[in-house]
Protein backbone atom coordinates (compact mmCIF):
# COMPACT_ATOMS: atom_id res chain seq x y z
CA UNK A 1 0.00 0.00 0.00
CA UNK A 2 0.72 3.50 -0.19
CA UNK A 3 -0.13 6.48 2.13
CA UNK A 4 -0.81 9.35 1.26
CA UNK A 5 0.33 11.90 3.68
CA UNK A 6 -1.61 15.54 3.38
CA UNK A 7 -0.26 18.25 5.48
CA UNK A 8 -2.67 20.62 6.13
CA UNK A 9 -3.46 24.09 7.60
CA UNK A 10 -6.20 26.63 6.77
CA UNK A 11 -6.37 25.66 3.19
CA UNK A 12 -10.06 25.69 2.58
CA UNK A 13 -9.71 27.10 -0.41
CA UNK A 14 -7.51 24.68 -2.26
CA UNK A 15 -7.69 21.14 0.30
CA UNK A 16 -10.78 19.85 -2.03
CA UNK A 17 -8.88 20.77 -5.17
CA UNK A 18 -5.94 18.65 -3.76
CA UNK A 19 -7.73 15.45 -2.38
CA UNK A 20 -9.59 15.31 -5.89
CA UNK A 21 -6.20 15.12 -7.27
CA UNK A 22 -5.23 12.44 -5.32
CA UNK A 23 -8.63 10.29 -5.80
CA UNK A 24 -8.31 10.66 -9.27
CA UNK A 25 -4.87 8.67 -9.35
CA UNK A 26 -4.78 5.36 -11.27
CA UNK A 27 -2.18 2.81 -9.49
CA UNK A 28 -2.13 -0.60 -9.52
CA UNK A 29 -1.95 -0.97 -5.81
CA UNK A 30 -4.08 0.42 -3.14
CA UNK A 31 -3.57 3.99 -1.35
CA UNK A 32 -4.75 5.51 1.63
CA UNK A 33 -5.09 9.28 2.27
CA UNK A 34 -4.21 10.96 5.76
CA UNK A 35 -4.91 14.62 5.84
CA UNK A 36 -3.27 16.02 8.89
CA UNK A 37 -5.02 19.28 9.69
CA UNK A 38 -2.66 21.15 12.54
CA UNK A 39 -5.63 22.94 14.04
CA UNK A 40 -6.74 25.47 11.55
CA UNK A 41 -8.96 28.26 12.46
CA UNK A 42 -10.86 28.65 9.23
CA UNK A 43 -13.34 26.04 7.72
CA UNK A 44 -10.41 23.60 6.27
CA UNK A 45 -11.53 20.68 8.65
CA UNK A 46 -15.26 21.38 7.61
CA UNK A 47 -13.96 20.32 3.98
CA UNK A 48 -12.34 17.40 5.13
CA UNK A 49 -14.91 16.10 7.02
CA UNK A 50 -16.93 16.26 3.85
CA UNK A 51 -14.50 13.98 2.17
CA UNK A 52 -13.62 11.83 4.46
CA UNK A 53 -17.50 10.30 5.13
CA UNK A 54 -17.65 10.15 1.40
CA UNK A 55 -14.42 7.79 1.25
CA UNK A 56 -14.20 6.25 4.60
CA UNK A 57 -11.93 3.37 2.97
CA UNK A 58 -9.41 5.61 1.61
CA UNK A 59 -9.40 8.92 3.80
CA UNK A 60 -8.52 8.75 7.40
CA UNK A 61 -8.42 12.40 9.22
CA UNK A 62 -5.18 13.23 11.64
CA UNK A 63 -6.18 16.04 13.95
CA UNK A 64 -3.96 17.68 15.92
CA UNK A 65 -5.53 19.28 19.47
CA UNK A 66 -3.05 22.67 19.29
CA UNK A 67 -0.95 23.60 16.41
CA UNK A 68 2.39 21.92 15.97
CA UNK A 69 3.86 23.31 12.91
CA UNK A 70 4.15 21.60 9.51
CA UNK A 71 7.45 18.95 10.11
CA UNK A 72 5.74 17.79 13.36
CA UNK A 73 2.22 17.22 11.54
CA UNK A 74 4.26 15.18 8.85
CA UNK A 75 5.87 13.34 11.27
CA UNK A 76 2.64 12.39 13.05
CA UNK A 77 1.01 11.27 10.00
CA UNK A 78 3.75 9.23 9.40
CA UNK A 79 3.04 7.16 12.30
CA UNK A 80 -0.18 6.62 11.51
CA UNK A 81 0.79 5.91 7.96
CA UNK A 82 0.09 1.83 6.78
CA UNK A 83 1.84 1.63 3.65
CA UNK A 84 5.08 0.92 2.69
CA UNK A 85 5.33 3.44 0.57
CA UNK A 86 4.77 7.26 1.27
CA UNK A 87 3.80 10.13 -1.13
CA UNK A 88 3.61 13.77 0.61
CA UNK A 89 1.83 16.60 -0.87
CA UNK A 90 0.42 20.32 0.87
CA UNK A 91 -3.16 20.92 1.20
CA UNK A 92 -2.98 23.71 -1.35
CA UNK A 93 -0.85 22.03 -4.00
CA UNK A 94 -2.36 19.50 -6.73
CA UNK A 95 -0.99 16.29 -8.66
CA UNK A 96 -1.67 17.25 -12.07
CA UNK A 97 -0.68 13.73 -13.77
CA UNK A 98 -3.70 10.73 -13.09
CA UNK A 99 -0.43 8.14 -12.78
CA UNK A 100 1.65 9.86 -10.49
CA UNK A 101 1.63 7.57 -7.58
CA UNK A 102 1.92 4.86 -10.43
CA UNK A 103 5.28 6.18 -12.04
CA UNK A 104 6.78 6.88 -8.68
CA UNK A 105 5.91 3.39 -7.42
CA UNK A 106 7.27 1.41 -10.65
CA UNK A 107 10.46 4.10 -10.29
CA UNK A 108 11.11 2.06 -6.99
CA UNK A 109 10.12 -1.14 -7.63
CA UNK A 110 12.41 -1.01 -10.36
CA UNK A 111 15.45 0.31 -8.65
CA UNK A 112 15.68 -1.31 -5.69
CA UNK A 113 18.59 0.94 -4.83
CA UNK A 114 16.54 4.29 -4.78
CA UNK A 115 15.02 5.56 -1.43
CA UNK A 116 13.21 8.41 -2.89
CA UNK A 117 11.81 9.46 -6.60
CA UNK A 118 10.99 13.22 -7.14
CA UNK A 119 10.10 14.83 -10.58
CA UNK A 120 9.30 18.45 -12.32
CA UNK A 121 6.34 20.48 -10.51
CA UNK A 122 4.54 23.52 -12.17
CA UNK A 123 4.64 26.55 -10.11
CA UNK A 124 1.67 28.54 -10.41
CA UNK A 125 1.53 32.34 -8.37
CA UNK A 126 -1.49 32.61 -7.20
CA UNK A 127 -1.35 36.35 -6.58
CA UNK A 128 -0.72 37.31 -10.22
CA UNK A 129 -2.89 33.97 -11.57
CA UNK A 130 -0.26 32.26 -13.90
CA UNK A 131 2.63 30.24 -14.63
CA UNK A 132 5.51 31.21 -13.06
CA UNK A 133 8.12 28.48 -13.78
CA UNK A 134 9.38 25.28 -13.23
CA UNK A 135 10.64 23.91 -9.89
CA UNK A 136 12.65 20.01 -9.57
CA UNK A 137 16.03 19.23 -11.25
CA UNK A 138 17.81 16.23 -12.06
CA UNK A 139 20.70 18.13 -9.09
CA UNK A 140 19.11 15.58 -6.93
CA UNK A 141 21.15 13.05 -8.44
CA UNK A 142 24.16 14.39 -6.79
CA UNK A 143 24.49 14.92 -2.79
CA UNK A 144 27.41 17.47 -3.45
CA UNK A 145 25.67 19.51 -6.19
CA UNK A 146 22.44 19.28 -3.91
CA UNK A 147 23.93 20.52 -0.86
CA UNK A 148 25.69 23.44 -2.45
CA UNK A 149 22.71 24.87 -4.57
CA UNK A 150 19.42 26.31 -3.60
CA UNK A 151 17.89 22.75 -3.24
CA UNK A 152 15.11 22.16 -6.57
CA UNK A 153 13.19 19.78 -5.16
CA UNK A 154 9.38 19.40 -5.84
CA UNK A 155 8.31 18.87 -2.38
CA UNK A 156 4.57 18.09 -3.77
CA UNK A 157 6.55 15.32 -5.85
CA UNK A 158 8.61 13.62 -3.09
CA UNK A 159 7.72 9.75 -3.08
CA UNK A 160 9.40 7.73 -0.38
CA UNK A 161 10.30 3.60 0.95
CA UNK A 162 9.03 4.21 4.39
CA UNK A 163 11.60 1.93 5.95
CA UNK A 164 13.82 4.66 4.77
CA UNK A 165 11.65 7.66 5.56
CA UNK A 166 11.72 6.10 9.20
CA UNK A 167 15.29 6.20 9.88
CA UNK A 168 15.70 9.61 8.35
CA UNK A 169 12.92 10.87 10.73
CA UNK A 170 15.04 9.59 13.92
CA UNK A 171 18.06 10.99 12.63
CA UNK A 172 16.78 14.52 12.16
CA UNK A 173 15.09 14.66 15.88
CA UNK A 174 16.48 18.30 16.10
CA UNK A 175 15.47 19.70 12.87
CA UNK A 176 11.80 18.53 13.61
CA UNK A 177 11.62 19.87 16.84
CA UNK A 178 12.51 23.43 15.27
CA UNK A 179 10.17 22.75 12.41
CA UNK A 180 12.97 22.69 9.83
CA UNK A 181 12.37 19.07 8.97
CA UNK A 182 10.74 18.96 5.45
CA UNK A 183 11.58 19.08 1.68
CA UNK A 184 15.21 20.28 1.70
CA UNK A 185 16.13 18.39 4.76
CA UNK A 186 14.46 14.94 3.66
CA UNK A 187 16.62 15.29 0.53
CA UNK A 188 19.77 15.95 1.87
CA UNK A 189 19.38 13.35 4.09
CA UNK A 190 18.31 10.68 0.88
CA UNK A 191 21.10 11.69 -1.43
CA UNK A 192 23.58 11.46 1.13
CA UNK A 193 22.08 7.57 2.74
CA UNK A 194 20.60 6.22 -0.52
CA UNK A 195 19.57 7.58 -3.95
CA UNK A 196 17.28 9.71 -5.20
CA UNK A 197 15.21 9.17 -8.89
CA UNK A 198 14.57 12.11 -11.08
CA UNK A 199 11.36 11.64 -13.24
CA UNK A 200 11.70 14.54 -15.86
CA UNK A 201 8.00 15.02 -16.45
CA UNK A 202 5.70 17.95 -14.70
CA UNK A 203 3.73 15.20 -11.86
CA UNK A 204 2.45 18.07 -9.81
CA UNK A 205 1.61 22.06 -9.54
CA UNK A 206 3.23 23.98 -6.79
CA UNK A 207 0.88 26.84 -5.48
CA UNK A 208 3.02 30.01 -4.86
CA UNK A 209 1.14 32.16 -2.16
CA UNK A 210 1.53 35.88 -1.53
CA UNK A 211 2.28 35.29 2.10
């Protein structure tokens, strides 16, 4: 299985858009969704609600009593998480590609070497409504190039072994209790202790707020 971790806060506007995205996927294994909501104060959780006693089977709600911050919500969805694989994504961030999850998994199954697959995301600013770029490189392939540039990684891309996911969460104890644990971190941490795969395709849009 694979488990789909949604990080969540005060995205009513978009959180819909994104688990429609994910529902849509076509894999040949089974998925489950766990939208971690980190206590927003607008009507996010109303949404999810909504969704989740529609799919029951596939959607499973992680609720956090006070607001933790982002790397701790991931984390705690993590433990939660069944599968043994994981695919992250932001509640205001879309897959845009129906066989995603099914590229990613296949990249792994495949390459029994590779702890992580990433690919090209579509950044869209939301302020100005339009295309603003590209964002995911093929850098990834390379710890020393990674570690030295302004890290391109897709973070609404990142597909993980959860074995591996595991031991780079207990290894990085200090960077999620400052809530620097995410994208850049997780992919330091791959390139250096496994290997990362670069799909060069556009698997997902990356929503650029104002704020």
């Amino acid at each position: 299985m694979i488990s789909v971790l949604v990080s969540t806060y005060n995205q009513e506007k978009y959180i819909a858009t994104t688990l429609d995205s994910i529902l849509s996927q076509k894999c040949d294994i089974a998925f489950e969704i766990l939208v971690g909501d980190d206590c927003s104060t607008d009507n996010n959780r109303e949404v999810i609600d909504r969704y989740a006693e529609q799919y029951p089977d596939i959607i499973k709600r992680v609720y956090t009593k006070n607001n933790i911050g982002a790397s701790k919500n991931l984390v705690n969805m993590l433990r939660h998480a069944k599968g043994e694989y994981i695919a992250t994504i932001d509640g205001d961030d879309t897959w845009i590609d129906e066989y995603k999850l099914q590229k990613q998994w296949l990249a792994l199954l495949n390459n029994p070497d590779v702890g992580m697959v990433v690919a090209e995301a579509k950044c869209w600013d939301e302020q100005n409504q339009c295309y603003s770029g590209v964002t995911g490189s093929d850098i990834v392939y390379d710890f020393s190039r990674l570690i030295m540039s302004d890290s391109d990684v897709a973070s609404p891309t990142q597909f993980f072994r959860k074995e591996l996911l595991d031991k780079c969460v207990a290894q990085s104890s200090w960077f999620v209790e400052h809530n620097y644990f995410f994208d850049s971190v997780i992919s330091y941490w791959f390139a250096y202790y496994s290997k990362i795969h670069f799909i060069p395709e556009e698997l997902a849009l990356y929503r650029v707020l104002e704020e």
